[in-house]
PDB file of N, CA and C in Angstrom:
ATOM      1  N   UNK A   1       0.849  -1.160   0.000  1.00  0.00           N
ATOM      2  CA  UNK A   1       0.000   0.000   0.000  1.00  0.00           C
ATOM      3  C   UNK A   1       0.903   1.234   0.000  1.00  0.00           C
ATOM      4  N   UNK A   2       0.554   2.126  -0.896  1.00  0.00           N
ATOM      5  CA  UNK A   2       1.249   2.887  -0.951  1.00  0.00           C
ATOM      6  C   UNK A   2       0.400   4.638  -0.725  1.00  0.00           C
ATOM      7  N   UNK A   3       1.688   5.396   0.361  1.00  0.00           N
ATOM      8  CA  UNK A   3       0.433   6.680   0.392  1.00  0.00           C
ATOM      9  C   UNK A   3       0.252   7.431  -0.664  1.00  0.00           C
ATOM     10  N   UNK A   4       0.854   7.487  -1.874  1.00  0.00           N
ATOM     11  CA  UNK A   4      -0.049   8.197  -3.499  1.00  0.00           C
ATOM     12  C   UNK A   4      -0.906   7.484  -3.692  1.00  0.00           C
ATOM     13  N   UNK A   5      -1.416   6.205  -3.405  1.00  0.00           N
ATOM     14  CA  UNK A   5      -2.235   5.680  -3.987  1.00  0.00           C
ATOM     15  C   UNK A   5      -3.931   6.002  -2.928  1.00  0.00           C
ATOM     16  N   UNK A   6      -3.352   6.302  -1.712  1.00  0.00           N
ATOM     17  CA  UNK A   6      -4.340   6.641  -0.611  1.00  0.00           C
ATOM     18  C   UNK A   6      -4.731   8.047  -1.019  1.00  0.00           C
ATOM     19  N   UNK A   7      -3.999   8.894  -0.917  1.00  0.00           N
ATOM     20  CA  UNK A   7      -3.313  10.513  -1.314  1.00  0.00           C
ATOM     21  C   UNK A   7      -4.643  10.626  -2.571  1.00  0.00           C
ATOM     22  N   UNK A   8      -4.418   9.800  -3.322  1.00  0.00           N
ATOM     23  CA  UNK A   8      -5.634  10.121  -4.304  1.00  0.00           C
ATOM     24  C   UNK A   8      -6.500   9.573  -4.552  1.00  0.00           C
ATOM     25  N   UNK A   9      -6.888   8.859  -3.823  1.00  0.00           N
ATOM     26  CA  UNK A   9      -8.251   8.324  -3.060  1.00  0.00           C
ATOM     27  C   UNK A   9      -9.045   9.592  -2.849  1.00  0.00           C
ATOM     28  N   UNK A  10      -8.340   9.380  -1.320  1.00  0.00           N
ATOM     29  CA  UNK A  10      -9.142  10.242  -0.733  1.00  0.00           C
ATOM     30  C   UNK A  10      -9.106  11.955  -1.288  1.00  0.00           C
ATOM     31  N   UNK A  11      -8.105  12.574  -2.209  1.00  0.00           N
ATOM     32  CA  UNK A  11      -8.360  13.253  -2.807  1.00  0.00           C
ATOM     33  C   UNK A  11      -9.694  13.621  -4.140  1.00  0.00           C
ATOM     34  N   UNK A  12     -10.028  12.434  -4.968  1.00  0.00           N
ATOM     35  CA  UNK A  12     -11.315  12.057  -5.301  1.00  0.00           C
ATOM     36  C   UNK A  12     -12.422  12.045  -4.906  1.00  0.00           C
ATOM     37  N   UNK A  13     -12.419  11.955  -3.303  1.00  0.00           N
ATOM     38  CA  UNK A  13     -13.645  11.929  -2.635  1.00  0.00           C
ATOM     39  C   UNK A  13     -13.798  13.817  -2.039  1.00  0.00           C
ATOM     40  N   UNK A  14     -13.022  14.468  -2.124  1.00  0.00           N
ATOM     41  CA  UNK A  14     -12.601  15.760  -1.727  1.00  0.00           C
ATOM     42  C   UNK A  14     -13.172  16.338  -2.548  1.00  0.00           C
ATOM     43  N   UNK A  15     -12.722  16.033  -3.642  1.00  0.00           N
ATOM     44  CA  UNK A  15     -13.431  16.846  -5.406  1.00  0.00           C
ATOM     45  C   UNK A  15     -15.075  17.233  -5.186  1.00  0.00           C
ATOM     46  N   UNK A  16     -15.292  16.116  -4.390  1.00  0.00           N
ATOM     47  CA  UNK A  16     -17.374  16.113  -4.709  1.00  0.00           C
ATOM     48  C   UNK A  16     -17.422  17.888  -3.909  1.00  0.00           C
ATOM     49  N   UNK A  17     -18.264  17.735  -4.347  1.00  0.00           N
ATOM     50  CA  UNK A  17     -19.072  19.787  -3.661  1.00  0.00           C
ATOM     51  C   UNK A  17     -20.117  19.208  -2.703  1.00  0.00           C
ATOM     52  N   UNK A  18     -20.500  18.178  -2.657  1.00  0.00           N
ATOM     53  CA  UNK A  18     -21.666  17.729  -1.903  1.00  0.00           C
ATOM     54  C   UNK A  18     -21.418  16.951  -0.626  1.00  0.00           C
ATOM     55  N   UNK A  19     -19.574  17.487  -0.357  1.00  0.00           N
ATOM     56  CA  UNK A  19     -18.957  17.477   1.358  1.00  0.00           C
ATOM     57  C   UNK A  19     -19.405  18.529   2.320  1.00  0.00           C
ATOM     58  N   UNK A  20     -20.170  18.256   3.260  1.00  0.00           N
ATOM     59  CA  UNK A  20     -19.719  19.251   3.943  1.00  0.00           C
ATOM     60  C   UNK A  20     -18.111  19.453   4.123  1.00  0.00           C
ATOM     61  N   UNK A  21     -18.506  21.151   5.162  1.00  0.00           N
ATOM     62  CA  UNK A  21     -17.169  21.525   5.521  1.00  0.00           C
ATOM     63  C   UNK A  21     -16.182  20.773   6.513  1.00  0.00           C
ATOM     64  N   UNK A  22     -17.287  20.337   7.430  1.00  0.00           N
ATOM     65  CA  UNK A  22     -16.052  19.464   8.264  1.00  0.00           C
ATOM     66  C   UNK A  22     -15.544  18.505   7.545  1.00  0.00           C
ATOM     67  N   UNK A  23     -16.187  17.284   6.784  1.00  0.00           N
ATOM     68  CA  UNK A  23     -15.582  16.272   6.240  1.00  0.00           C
ATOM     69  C   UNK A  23     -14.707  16.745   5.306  1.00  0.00           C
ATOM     70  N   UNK A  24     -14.403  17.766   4.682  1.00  0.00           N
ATOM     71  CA  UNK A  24     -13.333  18.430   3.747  1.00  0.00           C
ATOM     72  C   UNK A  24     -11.920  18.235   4.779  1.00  0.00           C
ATOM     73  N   UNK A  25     -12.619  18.882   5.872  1.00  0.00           N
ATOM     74  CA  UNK A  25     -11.748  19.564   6.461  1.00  0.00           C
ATOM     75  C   UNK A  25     -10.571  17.855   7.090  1.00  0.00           C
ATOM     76  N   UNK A  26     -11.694  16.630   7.464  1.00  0.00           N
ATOM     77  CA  UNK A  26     -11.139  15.761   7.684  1.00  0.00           C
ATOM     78  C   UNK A  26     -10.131  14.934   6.778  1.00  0.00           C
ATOM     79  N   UNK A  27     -10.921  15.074   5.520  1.00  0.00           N
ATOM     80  CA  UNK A  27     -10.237  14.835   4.323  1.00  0.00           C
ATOM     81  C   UNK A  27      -8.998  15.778   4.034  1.00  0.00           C
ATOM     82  N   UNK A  28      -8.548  17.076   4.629  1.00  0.00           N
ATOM     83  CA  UNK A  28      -7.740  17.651   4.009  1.00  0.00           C
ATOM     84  C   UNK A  28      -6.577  17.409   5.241  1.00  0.00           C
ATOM     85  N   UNK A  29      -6.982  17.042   6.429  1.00  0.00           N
ATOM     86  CA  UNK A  29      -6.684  16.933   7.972  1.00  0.00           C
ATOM     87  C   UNK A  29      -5.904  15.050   7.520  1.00  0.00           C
ATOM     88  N   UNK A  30      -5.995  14.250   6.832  1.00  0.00           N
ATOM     89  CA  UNK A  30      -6.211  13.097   6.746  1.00  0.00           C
ATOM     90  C   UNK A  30      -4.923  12.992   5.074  1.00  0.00           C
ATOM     91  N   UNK A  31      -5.318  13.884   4.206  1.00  0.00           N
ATOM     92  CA  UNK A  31      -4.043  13.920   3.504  1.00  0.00           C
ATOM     93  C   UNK A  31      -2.599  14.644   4.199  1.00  0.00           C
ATOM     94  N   UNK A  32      -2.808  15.446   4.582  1.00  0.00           N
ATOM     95  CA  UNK A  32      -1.502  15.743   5.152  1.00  0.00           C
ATOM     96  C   UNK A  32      -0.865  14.991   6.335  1.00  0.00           C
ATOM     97  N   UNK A  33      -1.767  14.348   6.917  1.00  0.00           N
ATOM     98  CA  UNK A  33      -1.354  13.628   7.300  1.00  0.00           C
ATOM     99  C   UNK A  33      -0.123  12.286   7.274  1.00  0.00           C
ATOM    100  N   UNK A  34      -0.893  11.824   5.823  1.00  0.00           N
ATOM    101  CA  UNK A  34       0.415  10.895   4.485  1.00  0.00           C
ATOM    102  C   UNK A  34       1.249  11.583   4.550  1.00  0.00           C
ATOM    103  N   UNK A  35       1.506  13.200   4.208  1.00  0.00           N
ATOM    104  CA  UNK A  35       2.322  13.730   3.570  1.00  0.00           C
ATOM    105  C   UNK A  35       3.035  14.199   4.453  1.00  0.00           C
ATOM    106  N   UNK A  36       3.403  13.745   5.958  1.00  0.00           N
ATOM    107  CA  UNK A  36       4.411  14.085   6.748  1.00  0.00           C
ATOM    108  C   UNK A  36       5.302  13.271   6.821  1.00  0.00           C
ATOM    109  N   UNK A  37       6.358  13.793   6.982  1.00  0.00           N
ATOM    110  CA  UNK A  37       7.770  12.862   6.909  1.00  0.00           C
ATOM    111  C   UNK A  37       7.930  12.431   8.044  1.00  0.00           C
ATOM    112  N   UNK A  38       7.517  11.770   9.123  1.00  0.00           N
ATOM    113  CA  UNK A  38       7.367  10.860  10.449  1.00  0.00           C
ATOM    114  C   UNK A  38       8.063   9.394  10.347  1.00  0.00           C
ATOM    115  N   UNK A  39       7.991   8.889  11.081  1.00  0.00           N
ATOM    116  CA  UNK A  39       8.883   7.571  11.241  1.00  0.00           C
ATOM    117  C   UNK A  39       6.871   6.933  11.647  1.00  0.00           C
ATOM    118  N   UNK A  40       6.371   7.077  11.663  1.00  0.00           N
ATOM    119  CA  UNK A  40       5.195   6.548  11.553  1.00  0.00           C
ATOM    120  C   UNK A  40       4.850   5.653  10.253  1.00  0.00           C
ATOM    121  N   UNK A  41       4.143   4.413  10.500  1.00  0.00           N
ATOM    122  CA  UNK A  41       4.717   3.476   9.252  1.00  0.00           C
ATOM    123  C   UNK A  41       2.811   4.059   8.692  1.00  0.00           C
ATOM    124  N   UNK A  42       2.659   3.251   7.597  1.00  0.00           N
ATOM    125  CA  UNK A  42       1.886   3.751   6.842  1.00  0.00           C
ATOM    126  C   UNK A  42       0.165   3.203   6.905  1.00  0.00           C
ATOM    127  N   UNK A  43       0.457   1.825   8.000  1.00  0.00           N
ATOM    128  CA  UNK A  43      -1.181   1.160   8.001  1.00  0.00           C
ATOM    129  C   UNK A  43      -1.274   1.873   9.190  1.00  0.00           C
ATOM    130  N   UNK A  44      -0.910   2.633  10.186  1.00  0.00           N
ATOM    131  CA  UNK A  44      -0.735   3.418  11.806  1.00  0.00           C
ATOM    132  C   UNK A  44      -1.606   4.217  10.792  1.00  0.00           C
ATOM    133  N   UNK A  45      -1.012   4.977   9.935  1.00  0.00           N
ATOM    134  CA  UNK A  45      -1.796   6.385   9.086  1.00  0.00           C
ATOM    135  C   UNK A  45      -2.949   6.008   8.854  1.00  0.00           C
ATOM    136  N   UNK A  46      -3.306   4.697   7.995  1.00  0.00           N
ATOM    137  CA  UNK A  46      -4.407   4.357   7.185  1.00  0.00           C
ATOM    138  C   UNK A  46      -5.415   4.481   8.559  1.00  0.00           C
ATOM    139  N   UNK A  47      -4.905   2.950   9.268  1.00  0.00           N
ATOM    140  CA  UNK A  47      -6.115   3.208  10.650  1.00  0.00           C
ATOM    141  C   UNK A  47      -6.553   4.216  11.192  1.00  0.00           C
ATOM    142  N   UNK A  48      -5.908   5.476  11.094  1.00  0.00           N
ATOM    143  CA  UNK A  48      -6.179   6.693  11.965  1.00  0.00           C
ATOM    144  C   UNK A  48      -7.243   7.456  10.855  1.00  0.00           C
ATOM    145  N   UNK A  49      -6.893   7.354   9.561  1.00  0.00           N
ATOM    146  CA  UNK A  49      -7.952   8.267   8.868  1.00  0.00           C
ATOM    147  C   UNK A  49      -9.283   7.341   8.465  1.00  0.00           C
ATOM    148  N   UNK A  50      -8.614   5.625   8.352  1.00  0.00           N
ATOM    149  CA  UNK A  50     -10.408   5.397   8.706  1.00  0.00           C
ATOM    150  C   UNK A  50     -11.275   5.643   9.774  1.00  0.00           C
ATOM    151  N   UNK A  51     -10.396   5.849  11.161  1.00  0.00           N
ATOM    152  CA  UNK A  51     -11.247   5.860  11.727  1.00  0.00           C
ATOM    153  C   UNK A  51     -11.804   7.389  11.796  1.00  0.00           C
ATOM    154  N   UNK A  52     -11.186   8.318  11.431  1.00  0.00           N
ATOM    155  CA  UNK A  52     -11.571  10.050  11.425  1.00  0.00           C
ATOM    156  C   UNK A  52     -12.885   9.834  10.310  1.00  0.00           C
ATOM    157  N   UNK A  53     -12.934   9.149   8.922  1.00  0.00           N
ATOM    158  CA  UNK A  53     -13.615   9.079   7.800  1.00  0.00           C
ATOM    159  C   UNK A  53     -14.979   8.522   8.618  1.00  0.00           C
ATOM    160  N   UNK A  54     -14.663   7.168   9.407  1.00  0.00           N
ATOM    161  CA  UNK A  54     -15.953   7.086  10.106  1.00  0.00           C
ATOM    162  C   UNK A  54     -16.651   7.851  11.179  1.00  0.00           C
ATOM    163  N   UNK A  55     -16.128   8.512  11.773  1.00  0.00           N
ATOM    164  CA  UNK A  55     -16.782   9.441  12.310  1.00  0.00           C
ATOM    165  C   UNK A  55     -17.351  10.667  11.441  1.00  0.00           C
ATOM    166  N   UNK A  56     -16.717  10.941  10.935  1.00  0.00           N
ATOM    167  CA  UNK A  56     -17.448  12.135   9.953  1.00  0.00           C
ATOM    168  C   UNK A  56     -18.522  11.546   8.878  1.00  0.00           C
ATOM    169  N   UNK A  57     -18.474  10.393   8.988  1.00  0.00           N
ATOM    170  CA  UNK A  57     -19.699   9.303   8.099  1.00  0.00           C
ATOM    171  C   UNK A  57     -21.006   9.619   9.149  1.00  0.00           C
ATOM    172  N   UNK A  58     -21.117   9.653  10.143  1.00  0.00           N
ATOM    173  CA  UNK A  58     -22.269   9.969  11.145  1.00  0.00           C
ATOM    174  C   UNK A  58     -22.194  11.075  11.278  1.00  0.00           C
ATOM    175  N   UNK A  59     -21.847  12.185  10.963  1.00  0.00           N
ATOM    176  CA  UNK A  59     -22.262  13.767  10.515  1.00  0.00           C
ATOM    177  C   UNK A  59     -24.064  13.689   9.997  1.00  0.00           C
ATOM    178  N   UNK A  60     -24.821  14.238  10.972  1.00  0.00           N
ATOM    179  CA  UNK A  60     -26.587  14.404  10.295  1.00  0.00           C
ATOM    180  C   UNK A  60     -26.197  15.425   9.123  1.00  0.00           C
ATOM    181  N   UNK A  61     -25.343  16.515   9.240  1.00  0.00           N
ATOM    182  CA  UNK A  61     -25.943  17.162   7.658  1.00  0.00           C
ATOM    183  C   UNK A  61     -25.326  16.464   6.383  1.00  0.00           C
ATOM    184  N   UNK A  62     -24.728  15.224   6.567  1.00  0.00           N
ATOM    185  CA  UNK A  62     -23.980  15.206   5.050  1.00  0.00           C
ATOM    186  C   UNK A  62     -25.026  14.264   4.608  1.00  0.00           C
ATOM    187  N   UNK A  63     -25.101  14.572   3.143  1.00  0.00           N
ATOM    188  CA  UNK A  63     -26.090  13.760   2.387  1.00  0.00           C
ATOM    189  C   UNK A  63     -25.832  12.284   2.342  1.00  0.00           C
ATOM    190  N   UNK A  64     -26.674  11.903   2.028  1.00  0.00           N
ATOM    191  CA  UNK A  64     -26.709  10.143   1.709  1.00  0.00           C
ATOM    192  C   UNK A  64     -25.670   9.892   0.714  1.00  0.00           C
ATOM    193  N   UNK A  65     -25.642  10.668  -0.661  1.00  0.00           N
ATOM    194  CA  UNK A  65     -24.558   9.958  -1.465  1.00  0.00           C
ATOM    195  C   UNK A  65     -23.155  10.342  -0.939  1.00  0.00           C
ATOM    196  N   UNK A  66     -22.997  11.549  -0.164  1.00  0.00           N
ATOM    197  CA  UNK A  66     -21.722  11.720   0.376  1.00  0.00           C
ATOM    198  C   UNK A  66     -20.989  10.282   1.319  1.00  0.00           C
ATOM    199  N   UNK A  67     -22.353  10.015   1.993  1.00  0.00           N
ATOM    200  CA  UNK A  67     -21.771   9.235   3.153  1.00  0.00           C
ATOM    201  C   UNK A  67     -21.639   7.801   2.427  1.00  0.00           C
ATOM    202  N   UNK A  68     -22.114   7.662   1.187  1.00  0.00           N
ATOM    203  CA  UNK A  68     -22.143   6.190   0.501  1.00  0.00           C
ATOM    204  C   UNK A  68     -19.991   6.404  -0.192  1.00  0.00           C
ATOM    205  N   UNK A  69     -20.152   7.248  -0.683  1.00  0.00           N
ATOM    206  CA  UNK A  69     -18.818   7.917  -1.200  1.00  0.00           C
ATOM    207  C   UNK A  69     -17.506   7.732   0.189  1.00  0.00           C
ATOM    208  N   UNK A  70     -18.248   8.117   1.326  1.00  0.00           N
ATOM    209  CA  UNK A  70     -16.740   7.702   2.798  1.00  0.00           C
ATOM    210  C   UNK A  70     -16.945   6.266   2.698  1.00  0.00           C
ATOM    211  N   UNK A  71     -17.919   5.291   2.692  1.00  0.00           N
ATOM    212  CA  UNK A  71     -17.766   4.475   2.852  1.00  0.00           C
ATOM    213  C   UNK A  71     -17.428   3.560   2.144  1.00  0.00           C
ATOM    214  N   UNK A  72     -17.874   3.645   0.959  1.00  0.00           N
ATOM    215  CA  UNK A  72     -16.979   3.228  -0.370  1.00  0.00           C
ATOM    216  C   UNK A  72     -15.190   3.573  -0.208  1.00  0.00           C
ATOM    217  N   UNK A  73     -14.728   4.241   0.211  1.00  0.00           N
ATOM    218  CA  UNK A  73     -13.448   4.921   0.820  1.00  0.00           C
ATOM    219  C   UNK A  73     -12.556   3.933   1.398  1.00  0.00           C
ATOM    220  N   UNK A  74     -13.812   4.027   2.555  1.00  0.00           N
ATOM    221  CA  UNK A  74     -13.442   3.602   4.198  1.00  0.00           C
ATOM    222  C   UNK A  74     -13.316   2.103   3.401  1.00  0.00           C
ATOM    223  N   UNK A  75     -13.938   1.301   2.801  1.00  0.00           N
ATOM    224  CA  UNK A  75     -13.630  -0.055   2.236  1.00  0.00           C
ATOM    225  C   UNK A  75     -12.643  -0.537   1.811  1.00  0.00           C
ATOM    226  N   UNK A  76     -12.393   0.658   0.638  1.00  0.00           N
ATOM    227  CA  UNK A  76     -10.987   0.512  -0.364  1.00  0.00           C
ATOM    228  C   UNK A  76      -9.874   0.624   0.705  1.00  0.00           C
ATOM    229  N   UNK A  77      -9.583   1.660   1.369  1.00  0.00           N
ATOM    230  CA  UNK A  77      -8.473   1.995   2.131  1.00  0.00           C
ATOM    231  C   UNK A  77      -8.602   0.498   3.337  1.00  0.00           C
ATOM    232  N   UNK A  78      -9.949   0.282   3.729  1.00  0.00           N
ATOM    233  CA  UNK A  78      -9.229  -1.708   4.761  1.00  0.00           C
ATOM    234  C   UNK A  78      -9.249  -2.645   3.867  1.00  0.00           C
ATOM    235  N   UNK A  79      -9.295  -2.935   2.605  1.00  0.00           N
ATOM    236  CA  UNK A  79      -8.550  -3.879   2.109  1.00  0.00           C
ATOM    237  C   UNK A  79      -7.622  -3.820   1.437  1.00  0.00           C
ATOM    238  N   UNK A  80      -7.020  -2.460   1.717  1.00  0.00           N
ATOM    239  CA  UNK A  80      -5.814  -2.163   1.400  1.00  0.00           C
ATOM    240  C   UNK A  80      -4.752  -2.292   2.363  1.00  0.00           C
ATOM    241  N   UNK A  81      -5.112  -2.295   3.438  1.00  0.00           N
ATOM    242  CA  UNK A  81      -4.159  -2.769   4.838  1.00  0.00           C
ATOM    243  C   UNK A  81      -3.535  -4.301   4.421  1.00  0.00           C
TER     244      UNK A  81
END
């Protein structure tokens, strides 16, 4: 697993307009994350932004296809572990 391949994942799911602001914000909170140079190995990263992605999946204002879109996500990124 590699983090460009996460990196633009979850960058794809960023693109939609039909995020709210917090989940942007998790999504943008969640790439930079990858993109720090840490001695932190890379499934430590993955686990931490699925679990941020699922919480912002139980957000009441985000729409239904948004939250079908994290979880479609949240899938790809654990069988990518």
């Amino acid at each position: 697993m590699k983090a460009g391949e996460i990196k633009s994942l979850l960058e794809d799911v960023l693109q939609d307009h039909g995020m709210p602001r917090n989940v942007r914000l998790s999504l943008e909170n969640s790439i930079s994350s990858l993109e720090k140079d840490d001695d932190e190995d890379v499934s430590v990263k993955v686990a931490s932004i699925i679990s941020a992605l699922d919480e912002a999946s139980g957000d009441p204002n985000i729409s239904s296809y948004a939250r079908t879109r994290i979880w479609n996500l949240v899938s790809q990124l654990e069988s990518m572990k």
